[in-house]
Protein backbone atom coordinates (compact mmCIF):
# COMPACT_ATOMS: atom_id res chain seq x y z
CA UNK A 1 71.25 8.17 3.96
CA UNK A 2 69.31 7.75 6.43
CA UNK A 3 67.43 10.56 6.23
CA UNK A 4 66.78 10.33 2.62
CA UNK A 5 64.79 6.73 3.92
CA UNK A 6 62.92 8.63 6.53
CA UNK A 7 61.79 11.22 3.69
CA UNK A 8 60.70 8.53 1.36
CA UNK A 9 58.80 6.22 4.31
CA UNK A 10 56.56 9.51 4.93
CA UNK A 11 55.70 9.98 1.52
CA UNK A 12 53.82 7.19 0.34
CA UNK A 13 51.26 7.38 3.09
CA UNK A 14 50.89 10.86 2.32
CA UNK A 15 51.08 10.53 -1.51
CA UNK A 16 48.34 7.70 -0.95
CA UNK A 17 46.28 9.86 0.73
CA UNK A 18 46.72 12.48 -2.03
CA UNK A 19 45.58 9.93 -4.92
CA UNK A 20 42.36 8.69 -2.46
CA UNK A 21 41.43 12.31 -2.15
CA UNK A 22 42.07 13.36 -5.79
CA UNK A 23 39.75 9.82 -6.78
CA UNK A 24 37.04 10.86 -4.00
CA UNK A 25 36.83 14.47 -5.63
CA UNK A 26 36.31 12.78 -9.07
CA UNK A 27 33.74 10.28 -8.17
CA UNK A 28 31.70 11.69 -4.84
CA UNK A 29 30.09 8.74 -2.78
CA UNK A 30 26.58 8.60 -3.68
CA UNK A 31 24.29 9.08 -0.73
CA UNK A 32 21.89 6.52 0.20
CA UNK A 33 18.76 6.67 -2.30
CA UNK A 34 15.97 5.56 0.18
CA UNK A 35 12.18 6.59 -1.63
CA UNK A 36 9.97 7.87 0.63
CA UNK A 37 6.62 5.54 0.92
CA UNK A 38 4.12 5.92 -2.27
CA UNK A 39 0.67 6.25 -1.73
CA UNK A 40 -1.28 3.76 -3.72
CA UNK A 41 -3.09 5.44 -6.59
CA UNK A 42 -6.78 5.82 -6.18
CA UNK A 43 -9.48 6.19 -8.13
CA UNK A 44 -13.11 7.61 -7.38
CA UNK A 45 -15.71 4.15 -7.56
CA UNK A 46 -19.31 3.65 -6.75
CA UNK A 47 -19.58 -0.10 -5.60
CA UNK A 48 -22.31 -2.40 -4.63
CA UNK A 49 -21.66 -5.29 -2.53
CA UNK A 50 -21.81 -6.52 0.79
CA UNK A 51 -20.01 -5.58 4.11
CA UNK A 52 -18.80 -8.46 6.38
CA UNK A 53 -17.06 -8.48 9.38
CA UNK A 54 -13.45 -8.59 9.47
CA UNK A 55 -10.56 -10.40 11.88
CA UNK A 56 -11.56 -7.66 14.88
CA UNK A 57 -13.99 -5.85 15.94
CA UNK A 58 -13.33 -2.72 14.07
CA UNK A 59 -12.49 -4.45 10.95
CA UNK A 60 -15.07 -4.33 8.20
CA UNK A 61 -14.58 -5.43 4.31
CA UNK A 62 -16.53 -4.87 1.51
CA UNK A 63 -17.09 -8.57 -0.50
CA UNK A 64 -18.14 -8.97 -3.78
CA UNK A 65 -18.15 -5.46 -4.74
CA UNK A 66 -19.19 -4.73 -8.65
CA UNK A 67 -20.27 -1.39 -10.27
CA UNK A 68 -23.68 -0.59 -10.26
CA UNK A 69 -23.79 -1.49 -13.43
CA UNK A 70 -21.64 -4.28 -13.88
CA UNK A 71 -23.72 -7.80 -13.27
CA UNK A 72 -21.61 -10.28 -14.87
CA UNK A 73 -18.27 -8.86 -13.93
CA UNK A 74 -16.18 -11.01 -10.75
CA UNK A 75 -16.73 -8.73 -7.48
CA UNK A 76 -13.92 -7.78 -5.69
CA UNK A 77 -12.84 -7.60 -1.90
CA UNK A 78 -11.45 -4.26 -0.10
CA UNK A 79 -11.20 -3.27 3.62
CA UNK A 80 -12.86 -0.39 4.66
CA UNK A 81 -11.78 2.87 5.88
CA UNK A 82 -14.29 5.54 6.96
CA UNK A 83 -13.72 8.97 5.47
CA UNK A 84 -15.21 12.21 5.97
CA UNK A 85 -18.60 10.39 7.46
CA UNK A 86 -18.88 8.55 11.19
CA UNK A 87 -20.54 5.18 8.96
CA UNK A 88 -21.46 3.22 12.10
CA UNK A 89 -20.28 -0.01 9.50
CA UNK A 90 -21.19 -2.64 12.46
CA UNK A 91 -24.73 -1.90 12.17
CA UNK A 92 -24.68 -2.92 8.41
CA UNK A 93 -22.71 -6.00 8.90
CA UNK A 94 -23.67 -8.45 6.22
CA UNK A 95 -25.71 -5.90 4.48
CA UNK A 96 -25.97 -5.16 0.82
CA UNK A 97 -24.88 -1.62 0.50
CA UNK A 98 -23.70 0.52 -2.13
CA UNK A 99 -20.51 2.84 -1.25
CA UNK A 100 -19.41 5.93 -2.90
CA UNK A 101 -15.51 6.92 -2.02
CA UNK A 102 -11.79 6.48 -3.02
CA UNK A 103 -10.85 2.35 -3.67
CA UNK A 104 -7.42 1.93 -4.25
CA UNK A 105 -5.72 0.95 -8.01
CA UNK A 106 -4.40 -2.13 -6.48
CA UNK A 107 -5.24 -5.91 -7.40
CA UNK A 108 -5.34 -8.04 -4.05
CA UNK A 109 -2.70 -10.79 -4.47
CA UNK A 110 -4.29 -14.21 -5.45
CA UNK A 111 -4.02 -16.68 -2.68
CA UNK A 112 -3.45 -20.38 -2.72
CA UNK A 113 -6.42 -22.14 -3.70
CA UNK A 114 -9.03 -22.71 -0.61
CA UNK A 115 -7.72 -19.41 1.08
CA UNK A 116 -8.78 -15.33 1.41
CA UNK A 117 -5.84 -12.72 0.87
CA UNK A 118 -4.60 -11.43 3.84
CA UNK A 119 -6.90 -8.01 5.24
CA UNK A 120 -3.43 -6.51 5.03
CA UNK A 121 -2.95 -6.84 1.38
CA UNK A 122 -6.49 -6.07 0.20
CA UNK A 123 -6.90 -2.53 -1.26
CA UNK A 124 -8.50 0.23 0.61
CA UNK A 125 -11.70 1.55 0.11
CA UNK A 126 -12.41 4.63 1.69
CA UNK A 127 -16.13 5.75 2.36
CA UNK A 128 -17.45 9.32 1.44
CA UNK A 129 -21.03 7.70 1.00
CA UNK A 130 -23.11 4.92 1.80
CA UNK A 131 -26.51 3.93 1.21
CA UNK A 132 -28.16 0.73 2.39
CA UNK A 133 -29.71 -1.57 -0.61
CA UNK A 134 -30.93 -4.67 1.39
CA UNK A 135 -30.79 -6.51 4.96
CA UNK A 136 -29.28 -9.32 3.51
CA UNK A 137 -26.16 -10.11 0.96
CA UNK A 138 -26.87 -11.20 -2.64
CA UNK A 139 -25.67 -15.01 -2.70
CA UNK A 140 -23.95 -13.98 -6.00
């Protein structure tokens, strides 16, 4: 008798283990879906507007840029990368330029009222071209 308990005390951890195996086999765990960073979609822009400096040194941001041909439209704000070019952007600090490159898709967010987006959020405009239109900024 008592080996008929012994018998039956090793089977159910080993028929448990069984049923958790044949279950495991059926449904696989799924492995962690992590997607790798996107890059923001860009899109090729000619802008006018004006750069200004940023929160340091080697932070510059293009304000109130429009298309060339856009007067009436609401200018937008992007920080500035510098591409294929060495654009020496300090010595056109709060100069009207107009910038050929690669702006991100992306809207900035819209801060609280009295406030500027953070530089961190603003979409990136990357020069490939720059020409200077004026020594000063439009007040538009």
């Amino acid at each position: 008798m008592t080996r008929t308990f012994i018998s039956r005390a090793f089977m159910i951890p080993f028929a448990s283990l069984a049923l958790t195996s044949a279950v495991l086999a059926q449904n696989p765990p799924v492995p962690s879906q992590t997607t790798p960073a996107q890059k923001p979609a860009v899109e090729e822009v000619t802008l006018t507007g004006c750069i200004i400096q940023g929160s340091g040194p080697a932070v510059f941001l293009f304000d109130n840029a429009k298309p060339e041909k856009a007067t009436t439209d609401k200018g937008r704000r992007f920080l500035l990368a510098v591409g294929k070019d060495d654009v020496a952007l300090v010595n056109h600090v709060n100069h009207q330029v107009t910038i050929q490159g690669s702006a991100e898709t992306k809207l900035a967010p819209t801060p609280a009222a009295g406030q500027q987006p953070l530089e961190s959020e603003l979409p990136k405009l990357t020069i490939q071209g720059m020409t200077m239109v004026s020594t000063t900024c439009s007040a538009s």
